[in-house]
C-alpha atoms as a PDB file:
ATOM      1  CA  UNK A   1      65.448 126.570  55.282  1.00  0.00           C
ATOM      2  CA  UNK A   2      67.346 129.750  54.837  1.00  0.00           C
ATOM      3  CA  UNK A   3      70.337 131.333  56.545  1.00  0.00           C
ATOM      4  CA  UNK A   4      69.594 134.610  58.120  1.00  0.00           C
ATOM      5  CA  UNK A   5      71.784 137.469  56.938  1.00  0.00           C
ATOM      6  CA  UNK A   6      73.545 140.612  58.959  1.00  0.00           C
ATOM      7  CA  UNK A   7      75.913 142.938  57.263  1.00  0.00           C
ATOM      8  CA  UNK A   8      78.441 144.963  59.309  1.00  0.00           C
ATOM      9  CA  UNK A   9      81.355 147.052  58.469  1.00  0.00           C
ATOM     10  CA  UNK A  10      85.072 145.757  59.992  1.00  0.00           C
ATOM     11  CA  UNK A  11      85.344 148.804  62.458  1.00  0.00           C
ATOM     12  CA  UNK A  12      82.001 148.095  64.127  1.00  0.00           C
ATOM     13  CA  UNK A  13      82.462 144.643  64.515  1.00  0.00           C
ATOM     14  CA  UNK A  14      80.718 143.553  67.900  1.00  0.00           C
ATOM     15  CA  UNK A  15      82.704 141.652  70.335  1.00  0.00           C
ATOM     16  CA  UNK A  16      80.239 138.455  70.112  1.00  0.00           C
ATOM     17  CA  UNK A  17      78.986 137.512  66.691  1.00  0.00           C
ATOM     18  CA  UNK A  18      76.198 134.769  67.002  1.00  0.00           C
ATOM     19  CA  UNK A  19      75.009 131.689  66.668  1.00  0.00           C
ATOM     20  CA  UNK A  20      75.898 129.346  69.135  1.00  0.00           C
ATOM     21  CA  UNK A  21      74.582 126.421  67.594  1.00  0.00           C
ATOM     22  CA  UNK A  22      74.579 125.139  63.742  1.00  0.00           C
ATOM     23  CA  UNK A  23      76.452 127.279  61.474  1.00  0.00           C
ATOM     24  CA  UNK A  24      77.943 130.754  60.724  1.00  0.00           C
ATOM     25  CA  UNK A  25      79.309 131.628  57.015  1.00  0.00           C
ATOM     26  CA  UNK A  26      81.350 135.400  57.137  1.00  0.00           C
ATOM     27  CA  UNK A  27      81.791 136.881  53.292  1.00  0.00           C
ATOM     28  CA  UNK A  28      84.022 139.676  53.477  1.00  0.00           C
ATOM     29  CA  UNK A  29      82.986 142.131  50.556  1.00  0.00           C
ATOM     30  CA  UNK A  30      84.207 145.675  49.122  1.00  0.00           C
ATOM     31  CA  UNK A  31      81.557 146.147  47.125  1.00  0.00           C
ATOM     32  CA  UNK A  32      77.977 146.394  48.773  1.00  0.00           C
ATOM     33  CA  UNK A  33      76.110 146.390  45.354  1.00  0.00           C
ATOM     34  CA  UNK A  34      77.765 142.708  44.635  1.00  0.00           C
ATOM     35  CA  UNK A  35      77.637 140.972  48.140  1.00  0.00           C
ATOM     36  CA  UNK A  36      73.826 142.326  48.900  1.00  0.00           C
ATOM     37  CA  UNK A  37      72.839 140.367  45.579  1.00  0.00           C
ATOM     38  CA  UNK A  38      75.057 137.315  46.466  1.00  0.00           C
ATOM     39  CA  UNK A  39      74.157 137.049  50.179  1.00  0.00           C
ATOM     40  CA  UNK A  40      70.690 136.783  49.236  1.00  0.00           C
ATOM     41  CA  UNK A  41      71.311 133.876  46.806  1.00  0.00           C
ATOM     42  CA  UNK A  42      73.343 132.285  49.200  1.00  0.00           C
ATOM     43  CA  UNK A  43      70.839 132.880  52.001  1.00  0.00           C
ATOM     44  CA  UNK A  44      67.823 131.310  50.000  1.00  0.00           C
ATOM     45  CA  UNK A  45      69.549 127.959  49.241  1.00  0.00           C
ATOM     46  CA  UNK A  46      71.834 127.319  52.002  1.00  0.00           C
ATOM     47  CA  UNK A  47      68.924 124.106  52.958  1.00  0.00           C
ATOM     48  CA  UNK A  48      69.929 124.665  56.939  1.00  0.00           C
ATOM     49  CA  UNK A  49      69.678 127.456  59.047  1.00  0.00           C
ATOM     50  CA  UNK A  50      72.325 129.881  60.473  1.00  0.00           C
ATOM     51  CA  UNK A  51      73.812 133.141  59.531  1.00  0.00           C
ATOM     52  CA  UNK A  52      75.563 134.492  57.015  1.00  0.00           C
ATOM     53  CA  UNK A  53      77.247 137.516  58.542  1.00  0.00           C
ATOM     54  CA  UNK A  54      78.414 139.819  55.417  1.00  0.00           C
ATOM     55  CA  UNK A  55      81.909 142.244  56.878  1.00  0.00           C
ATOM     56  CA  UNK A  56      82.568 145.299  54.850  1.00  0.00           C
ATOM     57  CA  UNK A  57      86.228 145.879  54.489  1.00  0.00           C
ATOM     58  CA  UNK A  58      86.152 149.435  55.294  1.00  0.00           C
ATOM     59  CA  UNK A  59      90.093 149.220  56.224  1.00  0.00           C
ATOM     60  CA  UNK A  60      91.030 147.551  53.343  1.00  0.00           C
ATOM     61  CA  UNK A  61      93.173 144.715  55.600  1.00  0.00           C
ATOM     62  CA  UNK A  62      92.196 142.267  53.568  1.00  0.00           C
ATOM     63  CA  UNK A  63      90.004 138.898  53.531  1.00  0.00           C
ATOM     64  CA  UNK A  64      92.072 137.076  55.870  1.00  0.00           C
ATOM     65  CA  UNK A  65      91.646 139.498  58.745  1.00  0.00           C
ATOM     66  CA  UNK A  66      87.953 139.835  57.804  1.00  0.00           C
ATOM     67  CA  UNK A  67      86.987 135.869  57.894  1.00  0.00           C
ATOM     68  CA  UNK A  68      89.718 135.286  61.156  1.00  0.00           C
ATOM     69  CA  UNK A  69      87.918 138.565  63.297  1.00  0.00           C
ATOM     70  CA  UNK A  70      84.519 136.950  62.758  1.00  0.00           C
ATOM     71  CA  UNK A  71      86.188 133.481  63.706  1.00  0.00           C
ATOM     72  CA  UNK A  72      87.314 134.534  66.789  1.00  0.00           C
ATOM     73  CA  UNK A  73      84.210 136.353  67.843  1.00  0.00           C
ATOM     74  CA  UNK A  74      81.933 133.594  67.340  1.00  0.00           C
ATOM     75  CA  UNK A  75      81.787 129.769  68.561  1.00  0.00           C
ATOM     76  CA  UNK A  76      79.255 128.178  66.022  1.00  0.00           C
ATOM     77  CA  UNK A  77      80.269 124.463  65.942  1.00  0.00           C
ATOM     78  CA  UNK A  78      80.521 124.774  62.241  1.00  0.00           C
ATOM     79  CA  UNK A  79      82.024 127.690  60.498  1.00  0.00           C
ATOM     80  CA  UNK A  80      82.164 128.830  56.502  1.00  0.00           C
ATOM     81  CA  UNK A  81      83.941 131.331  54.365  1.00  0.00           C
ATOM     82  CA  UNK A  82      82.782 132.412  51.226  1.00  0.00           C
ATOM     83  CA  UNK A  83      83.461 135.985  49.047  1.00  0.00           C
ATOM     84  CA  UNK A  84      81.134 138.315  47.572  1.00  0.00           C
ATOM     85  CA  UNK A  85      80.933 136.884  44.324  1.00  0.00           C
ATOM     86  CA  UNK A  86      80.134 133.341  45.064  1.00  0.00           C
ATOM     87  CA  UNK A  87      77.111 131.819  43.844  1.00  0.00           C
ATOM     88  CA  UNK A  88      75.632 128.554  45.554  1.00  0.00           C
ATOM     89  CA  UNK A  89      73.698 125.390  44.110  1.00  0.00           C
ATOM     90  CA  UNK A  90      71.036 124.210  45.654  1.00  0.00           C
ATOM     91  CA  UNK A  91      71.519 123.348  49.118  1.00  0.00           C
ATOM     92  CA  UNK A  92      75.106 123.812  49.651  1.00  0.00           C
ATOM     93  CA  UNK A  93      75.771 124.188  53.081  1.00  0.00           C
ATOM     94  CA  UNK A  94      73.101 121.530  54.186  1.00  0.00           C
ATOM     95  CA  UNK A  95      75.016 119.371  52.066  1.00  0.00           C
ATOM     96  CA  UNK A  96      78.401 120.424  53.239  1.00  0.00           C
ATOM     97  CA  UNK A  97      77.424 119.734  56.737  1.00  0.00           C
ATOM     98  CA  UNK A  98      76.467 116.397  56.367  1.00  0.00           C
ATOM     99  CA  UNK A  99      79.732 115.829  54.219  1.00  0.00           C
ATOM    100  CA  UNK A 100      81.714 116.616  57.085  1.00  0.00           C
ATOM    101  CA  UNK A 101      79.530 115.176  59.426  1.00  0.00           C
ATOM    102  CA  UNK A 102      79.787 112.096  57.522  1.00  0.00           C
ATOM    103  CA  UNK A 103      83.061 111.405  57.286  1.00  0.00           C
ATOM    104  CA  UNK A 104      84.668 112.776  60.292  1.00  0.00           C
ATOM    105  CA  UNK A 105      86.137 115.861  58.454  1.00  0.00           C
ATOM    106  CA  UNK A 106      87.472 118.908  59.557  1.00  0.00           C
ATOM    107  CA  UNK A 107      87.928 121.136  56.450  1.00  0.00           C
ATOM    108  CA  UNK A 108      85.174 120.973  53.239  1.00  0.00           C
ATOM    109  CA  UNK A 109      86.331 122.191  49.848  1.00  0.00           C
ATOM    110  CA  UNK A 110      83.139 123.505  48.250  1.00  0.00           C
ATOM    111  CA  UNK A 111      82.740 122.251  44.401  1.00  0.00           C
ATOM    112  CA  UNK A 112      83.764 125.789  43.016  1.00  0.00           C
ATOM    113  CA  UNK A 113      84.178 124.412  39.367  1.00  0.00           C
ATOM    114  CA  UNK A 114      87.561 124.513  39.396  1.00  0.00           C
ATOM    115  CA  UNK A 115      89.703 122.299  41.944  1.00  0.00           C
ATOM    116  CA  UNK A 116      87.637 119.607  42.323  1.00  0.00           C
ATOM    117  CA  UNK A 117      87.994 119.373  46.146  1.00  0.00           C
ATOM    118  CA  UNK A 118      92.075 119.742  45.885  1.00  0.00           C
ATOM    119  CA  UNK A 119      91.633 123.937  47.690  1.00  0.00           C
ATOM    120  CA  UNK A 120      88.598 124.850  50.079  1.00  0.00           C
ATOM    121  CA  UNK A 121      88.757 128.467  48.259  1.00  0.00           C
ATOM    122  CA  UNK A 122      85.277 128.363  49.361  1.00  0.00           C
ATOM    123  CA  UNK A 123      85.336 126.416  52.540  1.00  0.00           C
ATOM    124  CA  UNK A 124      83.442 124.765  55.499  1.00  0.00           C
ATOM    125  CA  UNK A 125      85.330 123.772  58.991  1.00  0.00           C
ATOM    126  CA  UNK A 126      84.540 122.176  62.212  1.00  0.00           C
ATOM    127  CA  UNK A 127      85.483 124.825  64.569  1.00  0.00           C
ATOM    128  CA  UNK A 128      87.104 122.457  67.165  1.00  0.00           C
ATOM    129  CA  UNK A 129      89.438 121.233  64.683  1.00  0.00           C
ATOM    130  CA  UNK A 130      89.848 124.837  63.095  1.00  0.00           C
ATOM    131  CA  UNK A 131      90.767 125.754  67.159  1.00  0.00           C
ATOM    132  CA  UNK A 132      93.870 123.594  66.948  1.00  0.00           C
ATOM    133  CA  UNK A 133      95.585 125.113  63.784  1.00  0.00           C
ATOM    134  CA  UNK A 134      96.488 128.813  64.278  1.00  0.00           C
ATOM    135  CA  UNK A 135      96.036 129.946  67.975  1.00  0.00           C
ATOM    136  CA  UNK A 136      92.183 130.643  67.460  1.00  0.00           C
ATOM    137  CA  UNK A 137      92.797 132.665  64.261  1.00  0.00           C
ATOM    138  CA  UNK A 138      90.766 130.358  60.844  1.00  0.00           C
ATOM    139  CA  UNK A 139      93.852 131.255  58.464  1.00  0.00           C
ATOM    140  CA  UNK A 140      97.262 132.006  58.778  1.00  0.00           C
ATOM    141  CA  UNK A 141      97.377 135.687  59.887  1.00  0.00           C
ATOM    142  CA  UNK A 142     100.316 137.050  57.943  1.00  0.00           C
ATOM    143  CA  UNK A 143      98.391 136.076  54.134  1.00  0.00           C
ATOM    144  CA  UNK A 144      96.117 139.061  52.888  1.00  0.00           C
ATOM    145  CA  UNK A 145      94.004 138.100  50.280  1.00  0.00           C
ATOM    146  CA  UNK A 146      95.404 134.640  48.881  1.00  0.00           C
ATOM    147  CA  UNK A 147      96.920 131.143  49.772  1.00  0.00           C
ATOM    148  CA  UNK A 148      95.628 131.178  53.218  1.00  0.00           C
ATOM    149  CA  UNK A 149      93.003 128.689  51.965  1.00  0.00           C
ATOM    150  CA  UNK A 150      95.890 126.238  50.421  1.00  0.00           C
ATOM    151  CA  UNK A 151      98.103 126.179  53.250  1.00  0.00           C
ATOM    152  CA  UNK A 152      94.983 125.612  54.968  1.00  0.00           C
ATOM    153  CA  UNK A 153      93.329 122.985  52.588  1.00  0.00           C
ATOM    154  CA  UNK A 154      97.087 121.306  52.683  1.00  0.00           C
ATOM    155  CA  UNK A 155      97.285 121.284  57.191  1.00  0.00           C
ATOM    156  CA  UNK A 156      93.628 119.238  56.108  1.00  0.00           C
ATOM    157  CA  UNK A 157      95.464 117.343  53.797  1.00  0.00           C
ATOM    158  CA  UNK A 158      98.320 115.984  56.028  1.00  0.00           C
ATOM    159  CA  UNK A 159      95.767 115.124  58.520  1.00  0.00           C
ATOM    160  CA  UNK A 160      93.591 113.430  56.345  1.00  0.00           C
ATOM    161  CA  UNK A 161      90.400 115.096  56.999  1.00  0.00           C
ATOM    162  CA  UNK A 162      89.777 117.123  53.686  1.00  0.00           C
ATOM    163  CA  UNK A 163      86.211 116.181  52.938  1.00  0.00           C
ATOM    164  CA  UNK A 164      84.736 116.827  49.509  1.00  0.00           C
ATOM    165  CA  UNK A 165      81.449 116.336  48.184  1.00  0.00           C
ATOM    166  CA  UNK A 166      80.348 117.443  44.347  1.00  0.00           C
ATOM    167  CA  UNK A 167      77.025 118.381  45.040  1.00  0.00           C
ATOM    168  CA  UNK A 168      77.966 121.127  47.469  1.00  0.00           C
ATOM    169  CA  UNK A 169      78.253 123.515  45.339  1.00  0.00           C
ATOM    170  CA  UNK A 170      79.718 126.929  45.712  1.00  0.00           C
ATOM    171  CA  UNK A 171      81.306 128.801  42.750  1.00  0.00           C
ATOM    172  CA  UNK A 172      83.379 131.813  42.067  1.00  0.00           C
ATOM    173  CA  UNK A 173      81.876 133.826  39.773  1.00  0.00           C
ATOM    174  CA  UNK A 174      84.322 136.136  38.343  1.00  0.00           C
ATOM    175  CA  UNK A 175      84.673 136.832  34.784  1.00  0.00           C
ATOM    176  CA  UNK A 176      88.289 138.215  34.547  1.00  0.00           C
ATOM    177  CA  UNK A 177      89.503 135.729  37.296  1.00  0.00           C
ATOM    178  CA  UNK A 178      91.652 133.806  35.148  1.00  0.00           C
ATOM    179  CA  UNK A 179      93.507 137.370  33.935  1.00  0.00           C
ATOM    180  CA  UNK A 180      94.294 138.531  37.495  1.00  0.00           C
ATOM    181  CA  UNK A 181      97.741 137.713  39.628  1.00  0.00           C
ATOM    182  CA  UNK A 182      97.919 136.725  43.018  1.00  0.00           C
ATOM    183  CA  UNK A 183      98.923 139.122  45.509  1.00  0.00           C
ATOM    184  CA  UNK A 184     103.186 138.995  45.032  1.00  0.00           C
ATOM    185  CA  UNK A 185     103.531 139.066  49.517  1.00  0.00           C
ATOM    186  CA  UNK A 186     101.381 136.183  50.046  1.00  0.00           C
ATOM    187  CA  UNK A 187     103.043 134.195  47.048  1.00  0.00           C
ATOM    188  CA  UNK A 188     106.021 134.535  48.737  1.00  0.00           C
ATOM    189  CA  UNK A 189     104.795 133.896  52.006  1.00  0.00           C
ATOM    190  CA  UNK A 190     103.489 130.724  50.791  1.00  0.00           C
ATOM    191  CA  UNK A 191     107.083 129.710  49.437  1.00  0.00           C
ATOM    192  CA  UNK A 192     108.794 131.007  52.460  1.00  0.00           C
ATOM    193  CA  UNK A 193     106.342 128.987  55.281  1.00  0.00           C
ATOM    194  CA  UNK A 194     106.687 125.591  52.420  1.00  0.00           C
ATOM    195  CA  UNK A 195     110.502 125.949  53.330  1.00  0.00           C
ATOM    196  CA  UNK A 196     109.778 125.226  57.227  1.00  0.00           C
ATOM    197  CA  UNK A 197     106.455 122.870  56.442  1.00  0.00           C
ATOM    198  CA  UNK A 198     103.771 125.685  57.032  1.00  0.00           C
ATOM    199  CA  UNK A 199     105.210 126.115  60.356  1.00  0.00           C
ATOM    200  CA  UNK A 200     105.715 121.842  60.989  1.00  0.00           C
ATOM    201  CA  UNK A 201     102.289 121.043  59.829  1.00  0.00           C
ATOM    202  CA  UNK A 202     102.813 119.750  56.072  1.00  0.00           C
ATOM    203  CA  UNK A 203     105.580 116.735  56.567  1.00  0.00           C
ATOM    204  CA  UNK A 204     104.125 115.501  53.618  1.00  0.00           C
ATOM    205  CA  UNK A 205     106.642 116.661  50.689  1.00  0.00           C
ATOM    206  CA  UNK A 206     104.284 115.554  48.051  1.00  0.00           C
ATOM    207  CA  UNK A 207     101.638 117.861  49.477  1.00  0.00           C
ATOM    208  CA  UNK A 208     103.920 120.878  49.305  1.00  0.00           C
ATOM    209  CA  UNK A 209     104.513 120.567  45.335  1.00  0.00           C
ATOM    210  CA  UNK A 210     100.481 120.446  45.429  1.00  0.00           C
ATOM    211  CA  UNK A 211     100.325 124.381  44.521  1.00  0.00           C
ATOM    212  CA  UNK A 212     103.208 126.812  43.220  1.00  0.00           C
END
């Protein structure tokens, strides 16, 4: 089975982004050339059905605002994020449904080669439990481009319902990753929300050393 795929640029968003059953995966994307070629990949061996829904960031706000617009204009029980250069194994989000299913979860860390289930960079959630965090918004609202999936992946963490299963696979494939920074506002942000625990959600002190 294969997810169906719809690409849409930020300022024409619709007010109602479908489905309303299964499960919806938005990939924001700035470069059409990259996210055509990894949408289809993704498409042919997500193992379920659903929709990928690819949003063009013709604003530039960001992926946070990208993945939370689509979150709030859809209701699919379950609900992914992914980026433009991901690149799945073989059926990843069947997998990561039944992972979550499984156990209860609310949050999935995909096995992106990297953080062995510690950060959902590439993530899954159960939209009811999503509903509770942030007022109806998937991430934090004030993060741009990064940490909005730690402080996430750490509110999972506290709750006990980060679910992680190695043979969902779903990997960032970018070759000068490890040479880039991390946007310097969200760092800070990060630091600054740690100080009041991520707005009372992270009691957990351990869990707030987990990423610097």
């Amino acid at each position: 089975m294969t997810l169906d795929i719809e690409f849409k640029a930020f300022s024409a968003l619709p007010e109602r982004i479908g489905p309303d059953t299964g499960s919806l995966v938005v990939m924001p994307f700035i470069e059409p050339g990259l996210a055509k070629r990894s949408a289809r990949q993704l498409a042919r061996r997500a193992g379920t059905a659903g929709l990928l829904y690819a949003v063009y960031d013709d604003k530039r706000l960001g992926f946070v605002a990208m993945a939370n617009a689509v979150f709030r204009r859809s209701v699919s029980p379950w609900f992914g994020y992914a980026a433009q250069d991901a690149f799945a194994g073989r059926d990843w989000l069947r997998r990561g449904v039944e992972a979550l299913e499984r156990r209860s979860g609310g949050l999935l860390a995909f096995n992106d080669g990297k953080w062995n289930g510690a950060l959902a960079a590439f993530g899954l959630v159960r939209r009811e439990w999503a509903l509770e965090n942030y007022g109806g918004d998937l991430f934090m609202s004030k993060y741009k481009r990064h940490y909005a999936d730690a402080e996430l992946s750490l509110v999972a963490m506290q709750q006990k319902c980060l679910v992680y299963d190695p043979a969902a696979v779903l990997i960032e494939v970018d070759w000068e990753k490890e040479g880039q920074g991390v946007e310097a506002a969200d760092r800070a942000l990060f630091h600054a929300r740690a100080r009041d625990n991520y707005g009372g959600r992270v009691a957990d002190s351990e869990l707030r050393r987990i990423f610097k």
